[in-house]
PDB file of N, CA and C in Angstrom:
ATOM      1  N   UNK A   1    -110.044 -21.013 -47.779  1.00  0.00           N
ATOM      2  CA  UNK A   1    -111.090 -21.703 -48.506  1.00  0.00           C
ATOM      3  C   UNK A   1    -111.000 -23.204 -48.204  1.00  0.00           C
ATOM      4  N   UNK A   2    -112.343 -23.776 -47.998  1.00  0.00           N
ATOM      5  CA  UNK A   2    -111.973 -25.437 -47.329  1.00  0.00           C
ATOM      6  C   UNK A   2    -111.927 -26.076 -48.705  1.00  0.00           C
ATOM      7  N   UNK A   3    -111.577 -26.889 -48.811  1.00  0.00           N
ATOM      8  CA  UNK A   3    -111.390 -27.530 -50.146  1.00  0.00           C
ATOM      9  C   UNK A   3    -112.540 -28.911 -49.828  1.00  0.00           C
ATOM     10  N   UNK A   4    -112.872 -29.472 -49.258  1.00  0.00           N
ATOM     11  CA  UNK A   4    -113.880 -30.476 -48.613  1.00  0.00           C
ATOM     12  C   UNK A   4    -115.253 -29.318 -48.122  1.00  0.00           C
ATOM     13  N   UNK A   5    -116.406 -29.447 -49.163  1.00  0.00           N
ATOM     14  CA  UNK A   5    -117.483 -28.678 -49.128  1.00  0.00           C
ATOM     15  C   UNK A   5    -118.559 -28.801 -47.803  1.00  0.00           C
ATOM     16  N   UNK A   6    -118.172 -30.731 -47.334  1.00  0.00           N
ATOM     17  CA  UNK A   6    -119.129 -30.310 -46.206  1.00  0.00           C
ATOM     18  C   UNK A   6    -118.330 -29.806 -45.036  1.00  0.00           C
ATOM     19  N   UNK A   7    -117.188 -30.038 -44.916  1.00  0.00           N
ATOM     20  CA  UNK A   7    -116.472 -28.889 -44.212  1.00  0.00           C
ATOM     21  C   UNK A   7    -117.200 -27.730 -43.767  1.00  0.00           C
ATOM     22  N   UNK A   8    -117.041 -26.944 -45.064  1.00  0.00           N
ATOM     23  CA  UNK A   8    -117.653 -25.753 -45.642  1.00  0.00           C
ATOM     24  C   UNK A   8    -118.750 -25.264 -45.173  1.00  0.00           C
ATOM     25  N   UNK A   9    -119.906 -26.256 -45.850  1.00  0.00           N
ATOM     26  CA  UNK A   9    -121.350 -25.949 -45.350  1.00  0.00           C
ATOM     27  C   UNK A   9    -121.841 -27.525 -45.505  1.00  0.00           C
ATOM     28  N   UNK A  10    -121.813 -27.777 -44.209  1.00  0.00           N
ATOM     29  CA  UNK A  10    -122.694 -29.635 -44.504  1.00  0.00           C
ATOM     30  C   UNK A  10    -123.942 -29.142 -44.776  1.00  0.00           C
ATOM     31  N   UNK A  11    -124.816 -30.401 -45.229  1.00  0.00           N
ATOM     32  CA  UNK A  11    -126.100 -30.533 -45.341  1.00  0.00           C
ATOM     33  C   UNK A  11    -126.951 -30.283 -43.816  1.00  0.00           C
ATOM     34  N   UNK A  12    -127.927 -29.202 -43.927  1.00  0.00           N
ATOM     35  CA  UNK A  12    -128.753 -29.068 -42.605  1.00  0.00           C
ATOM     36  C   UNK A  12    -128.598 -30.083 -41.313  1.00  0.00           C
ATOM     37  N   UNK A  13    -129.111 -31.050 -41.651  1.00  0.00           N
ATOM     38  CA  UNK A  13    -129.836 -32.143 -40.525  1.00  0.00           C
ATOM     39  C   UNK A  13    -128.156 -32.345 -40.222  1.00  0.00           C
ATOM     40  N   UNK A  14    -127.225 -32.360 -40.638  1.00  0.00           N
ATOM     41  CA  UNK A  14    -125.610 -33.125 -40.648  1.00  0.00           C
ATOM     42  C   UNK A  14    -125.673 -31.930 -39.311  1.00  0.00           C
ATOM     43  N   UNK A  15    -125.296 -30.779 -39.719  1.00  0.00           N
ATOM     44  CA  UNK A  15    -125.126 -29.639 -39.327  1.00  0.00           C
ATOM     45  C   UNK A  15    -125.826 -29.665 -37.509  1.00  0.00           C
ATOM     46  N   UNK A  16    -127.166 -29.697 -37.609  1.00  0.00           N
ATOM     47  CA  UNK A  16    -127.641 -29.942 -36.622  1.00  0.00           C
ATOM     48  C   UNK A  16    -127.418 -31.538 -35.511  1.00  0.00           C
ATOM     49  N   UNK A  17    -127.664 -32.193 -36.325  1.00  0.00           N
ATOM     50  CA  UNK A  17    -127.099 -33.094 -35.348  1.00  0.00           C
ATOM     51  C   UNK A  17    -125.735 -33.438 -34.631  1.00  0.00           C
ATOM     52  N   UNK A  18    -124.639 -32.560 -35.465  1.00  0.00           N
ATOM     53  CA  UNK A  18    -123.319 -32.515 -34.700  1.00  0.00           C
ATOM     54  C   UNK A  18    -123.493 -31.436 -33.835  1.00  0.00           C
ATOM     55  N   UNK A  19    -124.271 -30.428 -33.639  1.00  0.00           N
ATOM     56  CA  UNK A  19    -124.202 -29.720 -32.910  1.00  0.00           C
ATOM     57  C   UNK A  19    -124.927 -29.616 -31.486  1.00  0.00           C
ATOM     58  N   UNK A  20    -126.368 -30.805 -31.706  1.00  0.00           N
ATOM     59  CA  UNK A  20    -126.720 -31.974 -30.779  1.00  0.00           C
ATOM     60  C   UNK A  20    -125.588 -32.794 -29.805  1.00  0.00           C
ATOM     61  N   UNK A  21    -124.974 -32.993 -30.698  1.00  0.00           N
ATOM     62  CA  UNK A  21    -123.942 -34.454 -30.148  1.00  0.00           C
ATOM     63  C   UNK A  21    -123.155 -33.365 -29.223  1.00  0.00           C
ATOM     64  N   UNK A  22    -122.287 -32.411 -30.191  1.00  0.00           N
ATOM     65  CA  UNK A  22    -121.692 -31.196 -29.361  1.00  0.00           C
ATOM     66  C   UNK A  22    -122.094 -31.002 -27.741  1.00  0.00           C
ATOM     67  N   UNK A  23    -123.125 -30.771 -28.079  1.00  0.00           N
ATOM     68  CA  UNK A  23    -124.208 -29.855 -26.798  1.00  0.00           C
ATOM     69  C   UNK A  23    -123.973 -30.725 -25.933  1.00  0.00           C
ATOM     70  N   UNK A  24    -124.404 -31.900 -26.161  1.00  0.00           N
ATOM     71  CA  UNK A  24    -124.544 -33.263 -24.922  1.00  0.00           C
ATOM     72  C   UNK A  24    -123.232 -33.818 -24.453  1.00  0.00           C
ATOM     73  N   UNK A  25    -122.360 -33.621 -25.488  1.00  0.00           N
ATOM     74  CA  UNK A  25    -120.903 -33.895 -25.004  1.00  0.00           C
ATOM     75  C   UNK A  25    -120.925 -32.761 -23.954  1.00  0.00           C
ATOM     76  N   UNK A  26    -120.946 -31.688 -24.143  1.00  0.00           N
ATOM     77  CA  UNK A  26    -120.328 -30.973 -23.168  1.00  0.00           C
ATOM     78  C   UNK A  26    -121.405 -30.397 -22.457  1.00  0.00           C
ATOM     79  N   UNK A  27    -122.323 -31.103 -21.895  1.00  0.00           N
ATOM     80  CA  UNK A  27    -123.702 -31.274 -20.703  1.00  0.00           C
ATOM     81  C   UNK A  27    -122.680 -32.282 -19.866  1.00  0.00           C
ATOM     82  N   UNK A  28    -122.091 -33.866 -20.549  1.00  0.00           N
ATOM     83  CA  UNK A  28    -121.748 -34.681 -20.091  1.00  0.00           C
ATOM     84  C   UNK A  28    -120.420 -34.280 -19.355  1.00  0.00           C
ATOM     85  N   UNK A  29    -119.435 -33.694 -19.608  1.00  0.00           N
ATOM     86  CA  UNK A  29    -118.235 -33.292 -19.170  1.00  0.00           C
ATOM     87  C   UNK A  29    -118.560 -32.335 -18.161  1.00  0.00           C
ATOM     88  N   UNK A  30    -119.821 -31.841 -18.402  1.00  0.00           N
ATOM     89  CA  UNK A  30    -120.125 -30.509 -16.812  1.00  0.00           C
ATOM     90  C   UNK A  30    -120.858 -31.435 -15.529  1.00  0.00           C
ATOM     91  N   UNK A  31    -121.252 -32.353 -16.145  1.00  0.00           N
ATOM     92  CA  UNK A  31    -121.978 -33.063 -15.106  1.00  0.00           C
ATOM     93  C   UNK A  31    -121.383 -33.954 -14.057  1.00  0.00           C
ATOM     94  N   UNK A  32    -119.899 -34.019 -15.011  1.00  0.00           N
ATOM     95  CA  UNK A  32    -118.501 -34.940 -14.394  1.00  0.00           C
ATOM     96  C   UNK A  32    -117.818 -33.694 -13.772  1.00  0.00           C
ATOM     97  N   UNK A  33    -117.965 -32.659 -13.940  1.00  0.00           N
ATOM     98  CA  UNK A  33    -116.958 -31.994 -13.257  1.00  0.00           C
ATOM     99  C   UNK A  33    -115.510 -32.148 -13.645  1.00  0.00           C
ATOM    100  N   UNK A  34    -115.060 -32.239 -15.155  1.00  0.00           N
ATOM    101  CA  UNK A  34    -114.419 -32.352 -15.652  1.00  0.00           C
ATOM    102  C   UNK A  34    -114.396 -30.951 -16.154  1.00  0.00           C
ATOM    103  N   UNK A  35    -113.045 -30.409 -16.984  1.00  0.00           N
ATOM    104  CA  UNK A  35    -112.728 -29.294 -17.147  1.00  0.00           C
ATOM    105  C   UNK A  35    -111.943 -30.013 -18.667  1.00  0.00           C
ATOM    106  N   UNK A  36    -111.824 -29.146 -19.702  1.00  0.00           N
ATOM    107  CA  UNK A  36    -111.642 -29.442 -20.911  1.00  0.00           C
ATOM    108  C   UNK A  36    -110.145 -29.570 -20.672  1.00  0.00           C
ATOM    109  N   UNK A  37    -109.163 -29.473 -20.319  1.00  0.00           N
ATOM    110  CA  UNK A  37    -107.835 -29.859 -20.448  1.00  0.00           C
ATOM    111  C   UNK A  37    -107.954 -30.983 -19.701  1.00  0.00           C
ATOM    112  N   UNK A  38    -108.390 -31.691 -19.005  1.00  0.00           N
ATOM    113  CA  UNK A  38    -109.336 -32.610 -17.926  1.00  0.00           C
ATOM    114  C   UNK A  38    -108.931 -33.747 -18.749  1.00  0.00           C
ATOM    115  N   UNK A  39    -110.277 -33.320 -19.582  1.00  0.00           N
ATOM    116  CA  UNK A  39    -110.563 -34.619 -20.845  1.00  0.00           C
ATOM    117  C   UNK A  39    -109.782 -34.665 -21.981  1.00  0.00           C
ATOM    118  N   UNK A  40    -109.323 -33.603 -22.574  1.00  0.00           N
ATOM    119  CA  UNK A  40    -108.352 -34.008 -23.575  1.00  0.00           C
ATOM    120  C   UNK A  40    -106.937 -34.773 -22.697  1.00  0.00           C
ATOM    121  N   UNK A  41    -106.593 -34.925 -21.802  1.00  0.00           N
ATOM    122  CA  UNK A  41    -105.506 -35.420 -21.631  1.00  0.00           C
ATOM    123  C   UNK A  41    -105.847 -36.868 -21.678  1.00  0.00           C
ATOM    124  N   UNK A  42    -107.147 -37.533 -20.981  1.00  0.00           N
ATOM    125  CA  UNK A  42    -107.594 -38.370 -20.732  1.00  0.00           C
ATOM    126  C   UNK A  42    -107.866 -39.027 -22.309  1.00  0.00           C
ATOM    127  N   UNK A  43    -108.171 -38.676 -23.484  1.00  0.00           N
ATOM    128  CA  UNK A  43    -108.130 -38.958 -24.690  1.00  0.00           C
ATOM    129  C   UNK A  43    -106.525 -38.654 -25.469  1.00  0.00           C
ATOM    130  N   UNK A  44    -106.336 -38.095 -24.824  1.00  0.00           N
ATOM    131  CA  UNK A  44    -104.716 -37.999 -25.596  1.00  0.00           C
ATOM    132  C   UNK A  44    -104.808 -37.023 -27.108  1.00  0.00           C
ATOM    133  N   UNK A  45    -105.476 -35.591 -26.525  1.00  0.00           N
ATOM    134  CA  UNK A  45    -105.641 -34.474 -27.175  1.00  0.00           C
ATOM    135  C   UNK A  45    -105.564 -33.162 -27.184  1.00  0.00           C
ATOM    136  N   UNK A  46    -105.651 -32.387 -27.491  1.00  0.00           N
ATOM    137  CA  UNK A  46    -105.505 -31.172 -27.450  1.00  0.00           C
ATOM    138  C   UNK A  46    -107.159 -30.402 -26.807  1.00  0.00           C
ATOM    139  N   UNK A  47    -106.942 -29.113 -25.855  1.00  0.00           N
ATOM    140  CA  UNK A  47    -107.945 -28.844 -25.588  1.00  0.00           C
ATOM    141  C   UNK A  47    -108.817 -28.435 -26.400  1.00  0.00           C
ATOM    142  N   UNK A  48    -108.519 -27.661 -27.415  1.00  0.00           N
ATOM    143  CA  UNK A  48    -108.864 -27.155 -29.000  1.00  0.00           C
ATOM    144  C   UNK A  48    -109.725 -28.456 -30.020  1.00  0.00           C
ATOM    145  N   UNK A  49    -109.586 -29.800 -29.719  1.00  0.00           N
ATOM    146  CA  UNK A  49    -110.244 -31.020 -30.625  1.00  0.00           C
ATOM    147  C   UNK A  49    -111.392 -30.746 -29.628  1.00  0.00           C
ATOM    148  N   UNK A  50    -111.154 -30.664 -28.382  1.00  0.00           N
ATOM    149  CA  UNK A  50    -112.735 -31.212 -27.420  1.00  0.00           C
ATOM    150  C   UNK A  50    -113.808 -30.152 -27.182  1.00  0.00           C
ATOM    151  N   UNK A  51    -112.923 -28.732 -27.468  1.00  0.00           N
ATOM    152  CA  UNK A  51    -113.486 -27.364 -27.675  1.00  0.00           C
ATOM    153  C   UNK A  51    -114.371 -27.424 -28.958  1.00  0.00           C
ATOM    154  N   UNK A  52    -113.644 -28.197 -30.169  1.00  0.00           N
ATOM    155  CA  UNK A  52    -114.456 -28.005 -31.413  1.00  0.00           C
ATOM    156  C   UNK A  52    -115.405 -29.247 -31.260  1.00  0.00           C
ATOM    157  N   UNK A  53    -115.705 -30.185 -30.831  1.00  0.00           N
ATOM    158  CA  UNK A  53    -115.770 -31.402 -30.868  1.00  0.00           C
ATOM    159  C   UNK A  53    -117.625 -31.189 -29.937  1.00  0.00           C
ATOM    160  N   UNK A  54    -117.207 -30.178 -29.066  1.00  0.00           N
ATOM    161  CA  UNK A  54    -118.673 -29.594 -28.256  1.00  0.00           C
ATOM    162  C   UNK A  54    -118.988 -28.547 -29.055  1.00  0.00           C
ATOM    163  N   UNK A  55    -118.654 -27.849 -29.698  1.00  0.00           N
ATOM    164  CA  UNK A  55    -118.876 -26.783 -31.133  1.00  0.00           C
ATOM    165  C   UNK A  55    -119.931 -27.956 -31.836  1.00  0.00           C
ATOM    166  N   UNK A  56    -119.725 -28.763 -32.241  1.00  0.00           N
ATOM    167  CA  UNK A  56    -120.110 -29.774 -33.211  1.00  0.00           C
ATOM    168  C   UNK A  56    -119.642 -29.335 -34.447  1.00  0.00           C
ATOM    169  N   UNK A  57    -118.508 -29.124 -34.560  1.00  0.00           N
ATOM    170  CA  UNK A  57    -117.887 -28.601 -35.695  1.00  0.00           C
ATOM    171  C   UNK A  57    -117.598 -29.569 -36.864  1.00  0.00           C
ATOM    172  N   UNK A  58    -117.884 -29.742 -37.901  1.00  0.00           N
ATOM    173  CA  UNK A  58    -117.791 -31.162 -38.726  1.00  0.00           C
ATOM    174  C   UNK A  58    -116.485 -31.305 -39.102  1.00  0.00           C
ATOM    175  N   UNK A  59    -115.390 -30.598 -38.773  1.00  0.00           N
ATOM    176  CA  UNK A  59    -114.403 -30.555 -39.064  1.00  0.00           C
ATOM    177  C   UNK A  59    -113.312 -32.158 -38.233  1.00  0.00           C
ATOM    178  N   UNK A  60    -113.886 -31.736 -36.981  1.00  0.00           N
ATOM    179  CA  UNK A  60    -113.603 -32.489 -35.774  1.00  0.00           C
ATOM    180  C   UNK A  60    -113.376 -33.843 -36.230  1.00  0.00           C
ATOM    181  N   UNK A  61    -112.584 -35.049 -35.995  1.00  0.00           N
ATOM    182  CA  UNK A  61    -112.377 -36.278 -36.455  1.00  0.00           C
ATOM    183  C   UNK A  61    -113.507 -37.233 -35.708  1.00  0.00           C
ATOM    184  N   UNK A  62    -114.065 -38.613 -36.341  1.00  0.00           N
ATOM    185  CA  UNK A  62    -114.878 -39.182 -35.265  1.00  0.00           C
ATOM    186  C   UNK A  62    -114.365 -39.738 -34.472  1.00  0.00           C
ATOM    187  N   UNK A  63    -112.787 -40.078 -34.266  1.00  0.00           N
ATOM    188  CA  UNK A  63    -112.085 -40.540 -33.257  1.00  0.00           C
ATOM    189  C   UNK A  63    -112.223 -39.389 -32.451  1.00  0.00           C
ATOM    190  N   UNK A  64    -111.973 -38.149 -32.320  1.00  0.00           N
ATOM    191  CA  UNK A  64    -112.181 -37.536 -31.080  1.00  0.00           C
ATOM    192  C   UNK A  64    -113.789 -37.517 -30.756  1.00  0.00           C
ATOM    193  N   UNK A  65    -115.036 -37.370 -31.186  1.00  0.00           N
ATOM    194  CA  UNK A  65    -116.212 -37.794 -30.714  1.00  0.00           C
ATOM    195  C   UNK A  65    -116.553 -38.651 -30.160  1.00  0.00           C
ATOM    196  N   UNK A  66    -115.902 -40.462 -30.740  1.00  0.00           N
ATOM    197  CA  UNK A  66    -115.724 -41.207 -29.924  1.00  0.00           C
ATOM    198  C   UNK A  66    -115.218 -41.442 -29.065  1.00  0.00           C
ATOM    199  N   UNK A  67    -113.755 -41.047 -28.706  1.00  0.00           N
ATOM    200  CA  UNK A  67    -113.223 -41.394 -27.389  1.00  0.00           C
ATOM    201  C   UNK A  67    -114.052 -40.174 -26.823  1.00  0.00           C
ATOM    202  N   UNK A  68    -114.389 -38.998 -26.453  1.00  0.00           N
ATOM    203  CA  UNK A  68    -115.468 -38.395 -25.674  1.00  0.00           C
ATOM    204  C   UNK A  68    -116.404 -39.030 -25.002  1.00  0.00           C
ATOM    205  N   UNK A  69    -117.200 -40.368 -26.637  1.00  0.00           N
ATOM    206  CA  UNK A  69    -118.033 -41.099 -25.596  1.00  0.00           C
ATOM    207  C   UNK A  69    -117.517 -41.895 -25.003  1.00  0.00           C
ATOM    208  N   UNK A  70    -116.344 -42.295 -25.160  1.00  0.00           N
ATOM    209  CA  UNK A  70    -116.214 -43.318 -24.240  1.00  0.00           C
ATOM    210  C   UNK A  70    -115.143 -42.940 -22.940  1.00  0.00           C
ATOM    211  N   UNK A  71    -115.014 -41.808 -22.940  1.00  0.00           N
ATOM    212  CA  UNK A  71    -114.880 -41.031 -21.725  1.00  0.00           C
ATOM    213  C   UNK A  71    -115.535 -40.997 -20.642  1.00  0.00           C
ATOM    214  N   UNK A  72    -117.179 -40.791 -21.348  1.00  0.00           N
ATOM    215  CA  UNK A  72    -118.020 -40.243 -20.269  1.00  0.00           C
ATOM    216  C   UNK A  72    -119.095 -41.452 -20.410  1.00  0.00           C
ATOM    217  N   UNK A  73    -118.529 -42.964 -20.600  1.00  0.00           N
ATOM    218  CA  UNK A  73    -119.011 -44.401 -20.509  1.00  0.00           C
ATOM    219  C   UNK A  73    -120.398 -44.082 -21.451  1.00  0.00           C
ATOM    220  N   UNK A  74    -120.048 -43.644 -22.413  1.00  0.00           N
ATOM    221  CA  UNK A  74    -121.645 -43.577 -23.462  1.00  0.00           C
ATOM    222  C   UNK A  74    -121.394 -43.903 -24.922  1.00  0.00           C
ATOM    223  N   UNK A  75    -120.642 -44.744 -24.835  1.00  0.00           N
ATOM    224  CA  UNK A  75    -119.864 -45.145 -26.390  1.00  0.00           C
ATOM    225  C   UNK A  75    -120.858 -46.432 -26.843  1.00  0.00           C
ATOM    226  N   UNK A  76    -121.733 -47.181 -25.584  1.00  0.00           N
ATOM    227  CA  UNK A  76    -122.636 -48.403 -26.114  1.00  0.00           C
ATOM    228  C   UNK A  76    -123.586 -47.927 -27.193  1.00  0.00           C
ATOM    229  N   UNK A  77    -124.080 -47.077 -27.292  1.00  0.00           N
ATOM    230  CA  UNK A  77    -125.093 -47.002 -28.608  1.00  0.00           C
ATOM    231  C   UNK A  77    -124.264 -46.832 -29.417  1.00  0.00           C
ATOM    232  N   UNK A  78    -123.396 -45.997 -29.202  1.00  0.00           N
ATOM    233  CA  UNK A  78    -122.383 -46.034 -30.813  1.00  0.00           C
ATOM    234  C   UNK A  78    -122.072 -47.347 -31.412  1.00  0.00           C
ATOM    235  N   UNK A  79    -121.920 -48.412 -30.635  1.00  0.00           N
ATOM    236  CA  UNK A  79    -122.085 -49.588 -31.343  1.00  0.00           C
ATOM    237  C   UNK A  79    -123.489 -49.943 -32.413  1.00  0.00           C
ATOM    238  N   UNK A  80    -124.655 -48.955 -32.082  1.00  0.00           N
ATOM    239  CA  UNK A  80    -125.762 -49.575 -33.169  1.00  0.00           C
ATOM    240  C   UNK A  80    -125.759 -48.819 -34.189  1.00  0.00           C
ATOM    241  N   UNK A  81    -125.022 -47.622 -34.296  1.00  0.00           N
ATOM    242  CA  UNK A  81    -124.962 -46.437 -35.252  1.00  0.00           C
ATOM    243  C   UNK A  81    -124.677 -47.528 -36.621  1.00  0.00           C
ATOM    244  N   UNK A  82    -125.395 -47.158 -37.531  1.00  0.00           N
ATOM    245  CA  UNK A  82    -125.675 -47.608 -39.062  1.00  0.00           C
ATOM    246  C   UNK A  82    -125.380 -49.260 -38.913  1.00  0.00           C
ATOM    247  N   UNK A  83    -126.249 -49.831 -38.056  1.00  0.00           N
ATOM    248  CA  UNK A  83    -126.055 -51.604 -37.823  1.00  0.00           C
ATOM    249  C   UNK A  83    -127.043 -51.907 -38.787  1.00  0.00           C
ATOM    250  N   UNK A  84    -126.543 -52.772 -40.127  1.00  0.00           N
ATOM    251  CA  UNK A  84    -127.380 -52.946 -41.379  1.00  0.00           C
ATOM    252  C   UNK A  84    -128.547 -53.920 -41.153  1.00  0.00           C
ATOM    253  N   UNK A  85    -128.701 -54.725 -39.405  1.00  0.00           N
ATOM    254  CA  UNK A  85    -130.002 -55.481 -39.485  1.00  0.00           C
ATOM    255  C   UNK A  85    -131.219 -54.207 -39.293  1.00  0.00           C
ATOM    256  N   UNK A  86    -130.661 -52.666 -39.039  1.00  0.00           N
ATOM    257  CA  UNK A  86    -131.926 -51.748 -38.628  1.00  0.00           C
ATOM    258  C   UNK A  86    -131.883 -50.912 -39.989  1.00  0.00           C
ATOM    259  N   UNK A  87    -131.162 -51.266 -40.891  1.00  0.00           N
ATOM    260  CA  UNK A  87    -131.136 -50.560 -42.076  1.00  0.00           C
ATOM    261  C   UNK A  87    -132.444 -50.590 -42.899  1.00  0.00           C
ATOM    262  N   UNK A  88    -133.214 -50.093 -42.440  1.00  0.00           N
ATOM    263  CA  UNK A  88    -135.247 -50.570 -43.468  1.00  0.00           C
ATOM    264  C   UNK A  88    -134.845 -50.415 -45.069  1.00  0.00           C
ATOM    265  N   UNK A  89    -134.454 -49.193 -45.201  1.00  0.00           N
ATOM    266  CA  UNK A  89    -134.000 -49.291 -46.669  1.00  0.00           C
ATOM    267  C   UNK A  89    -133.187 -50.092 -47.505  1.00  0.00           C
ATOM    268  N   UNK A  90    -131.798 -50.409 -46.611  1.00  0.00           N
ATOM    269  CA  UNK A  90    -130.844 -51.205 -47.299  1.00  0.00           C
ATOM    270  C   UNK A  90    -131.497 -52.423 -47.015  1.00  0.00           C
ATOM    271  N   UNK A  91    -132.032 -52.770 -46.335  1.00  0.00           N
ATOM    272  CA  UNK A  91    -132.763 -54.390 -46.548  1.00  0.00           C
ATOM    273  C   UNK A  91    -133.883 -54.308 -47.397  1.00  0.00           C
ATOM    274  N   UNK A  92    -134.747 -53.033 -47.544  1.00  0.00           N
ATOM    275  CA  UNK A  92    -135.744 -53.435 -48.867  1.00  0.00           C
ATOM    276  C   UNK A  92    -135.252 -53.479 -50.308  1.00  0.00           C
ATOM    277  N   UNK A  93    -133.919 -52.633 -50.348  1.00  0.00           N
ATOM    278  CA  UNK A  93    -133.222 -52.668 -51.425  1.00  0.00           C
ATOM    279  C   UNK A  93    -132.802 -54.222 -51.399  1.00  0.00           C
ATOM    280  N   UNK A  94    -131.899 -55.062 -50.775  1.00  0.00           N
ATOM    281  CA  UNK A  94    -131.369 -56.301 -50.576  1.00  0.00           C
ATOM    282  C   UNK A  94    -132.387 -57.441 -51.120  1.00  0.00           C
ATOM    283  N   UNK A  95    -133.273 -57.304 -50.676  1.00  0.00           N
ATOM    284  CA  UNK A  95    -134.245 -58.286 -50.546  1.00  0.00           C
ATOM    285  C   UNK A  95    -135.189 -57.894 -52.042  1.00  0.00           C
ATOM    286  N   UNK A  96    -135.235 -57.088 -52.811  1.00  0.00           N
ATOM    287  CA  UNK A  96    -135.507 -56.430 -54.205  1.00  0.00           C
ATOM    288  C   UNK A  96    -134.512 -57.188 -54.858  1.00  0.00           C
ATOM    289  N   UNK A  97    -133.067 -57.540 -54.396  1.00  0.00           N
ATOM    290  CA  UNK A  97    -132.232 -58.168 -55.669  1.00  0.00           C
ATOM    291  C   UNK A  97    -132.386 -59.745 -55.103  1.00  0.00           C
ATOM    292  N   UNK A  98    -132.876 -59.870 -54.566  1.00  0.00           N
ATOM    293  CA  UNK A  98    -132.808 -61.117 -54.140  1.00  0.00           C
ATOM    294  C   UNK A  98    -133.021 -61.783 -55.341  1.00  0.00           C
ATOM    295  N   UNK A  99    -132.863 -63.386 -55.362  1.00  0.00           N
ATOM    296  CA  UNK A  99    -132.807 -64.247 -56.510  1.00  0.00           C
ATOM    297  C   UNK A  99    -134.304 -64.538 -56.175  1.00  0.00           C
ATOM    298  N   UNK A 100    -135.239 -64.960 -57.014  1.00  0.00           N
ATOM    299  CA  UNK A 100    -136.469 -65.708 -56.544  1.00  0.00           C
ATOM    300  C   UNK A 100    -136.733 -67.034 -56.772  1.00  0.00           C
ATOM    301  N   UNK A 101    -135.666 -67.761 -57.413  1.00  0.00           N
ATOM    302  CA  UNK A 101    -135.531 -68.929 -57.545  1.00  0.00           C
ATOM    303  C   UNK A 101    -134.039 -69.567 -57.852  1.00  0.00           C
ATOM    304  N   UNK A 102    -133.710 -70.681 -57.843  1.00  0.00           N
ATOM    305  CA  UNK A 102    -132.371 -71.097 -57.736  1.00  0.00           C
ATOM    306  C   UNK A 102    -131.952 -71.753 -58.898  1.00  0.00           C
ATOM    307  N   UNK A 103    -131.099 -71.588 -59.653  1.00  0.00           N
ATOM    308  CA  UNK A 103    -130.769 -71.986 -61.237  1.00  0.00           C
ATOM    309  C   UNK A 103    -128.957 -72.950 -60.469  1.00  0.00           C
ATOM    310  N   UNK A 104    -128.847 -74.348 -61.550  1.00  0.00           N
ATOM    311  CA  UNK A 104    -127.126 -74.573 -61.322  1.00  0.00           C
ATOM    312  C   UNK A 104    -127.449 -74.082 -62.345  1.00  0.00           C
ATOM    313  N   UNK A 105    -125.628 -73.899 -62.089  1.00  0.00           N
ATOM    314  CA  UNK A 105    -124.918 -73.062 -63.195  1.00  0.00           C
ATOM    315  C   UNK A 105    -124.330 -74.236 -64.460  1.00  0.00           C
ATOM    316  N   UNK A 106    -124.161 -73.978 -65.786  1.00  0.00           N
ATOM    317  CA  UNK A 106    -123.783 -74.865 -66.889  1.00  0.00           C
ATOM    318  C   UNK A 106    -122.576 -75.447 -66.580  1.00  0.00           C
ATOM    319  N   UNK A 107    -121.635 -74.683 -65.850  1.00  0.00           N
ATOM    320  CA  UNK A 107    -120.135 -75.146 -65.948  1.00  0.00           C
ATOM    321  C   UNK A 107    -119.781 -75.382 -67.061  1.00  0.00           C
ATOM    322  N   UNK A 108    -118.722 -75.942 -66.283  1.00  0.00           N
ATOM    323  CA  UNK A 108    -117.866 -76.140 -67.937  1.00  0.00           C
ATOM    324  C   UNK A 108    -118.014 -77.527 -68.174  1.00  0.00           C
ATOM    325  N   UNK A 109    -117.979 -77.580 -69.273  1.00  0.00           N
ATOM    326  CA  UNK A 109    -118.015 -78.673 -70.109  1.00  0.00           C
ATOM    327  C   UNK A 109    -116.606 -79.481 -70.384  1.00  0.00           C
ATOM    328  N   UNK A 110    -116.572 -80.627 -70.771  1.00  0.00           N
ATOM    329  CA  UNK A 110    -114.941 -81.408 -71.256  1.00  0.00           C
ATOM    330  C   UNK A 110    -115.182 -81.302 -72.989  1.00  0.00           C
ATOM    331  N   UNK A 111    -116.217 -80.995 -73.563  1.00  0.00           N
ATOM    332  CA  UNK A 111    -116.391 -80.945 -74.652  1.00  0.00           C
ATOM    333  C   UNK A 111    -115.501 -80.077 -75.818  1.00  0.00           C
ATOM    334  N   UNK A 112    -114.550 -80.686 -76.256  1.00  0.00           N
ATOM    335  CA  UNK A 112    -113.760 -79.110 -77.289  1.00  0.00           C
ATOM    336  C   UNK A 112    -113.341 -79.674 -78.348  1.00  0.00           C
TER     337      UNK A 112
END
């Protein structure tokens, strides 16, 4: 029994898109002519992480997904993954608390 539920059963779209990432990881490793004991040595892993890792198994750590991409030189977009200037929501939220005008503050006083 997994004790971590998305383990278990992630949410759909989770589900599918690791199994996206999966797929293309291991399109990318056939296209290199790489062989899965190949690349886990080259990441410093077991053949079994890079086996589950093209599974898209959510189990899998994102350190082994990442060094994959950056195995097969495709780790640059992973740099924009959740970059908060493309966040539409978290900036309409941000900009909702914004102040709309500027108050000083009372401080303190010497008065006692």
């Amino acid at each position: 029994m997994a004790r971590n539920q998305l383990l278990k059963a992630p949410p759909y779209p989770v589900e599918q898109a690791l199994k996206r990432l999966g797929d293309n990881l291991r399109t990318a490793r056939i296209r290199r002519n790489n062989t899965i004991e190949e690349v886990a040595e080259k990441i410093g892993t077991g053949r079994r992480a890079v086996m589950d890792a093209e599974k898209g198994k959510a189990s899998t750590g994102m350190g082994v997904y990442a060094a994959l991409l950056w195995v097969y030189d495709l780790l640059e977009p992973f740099d924009d993954l959740a970059n908060p200037a493309k966040d539409e929501q978290g900036l309409i939220f941000a900009s909702a608390k914004q102040k709309t005008r500027a108050r000083k503050s009372a401080g303190l006083g010497n008065d006692f």
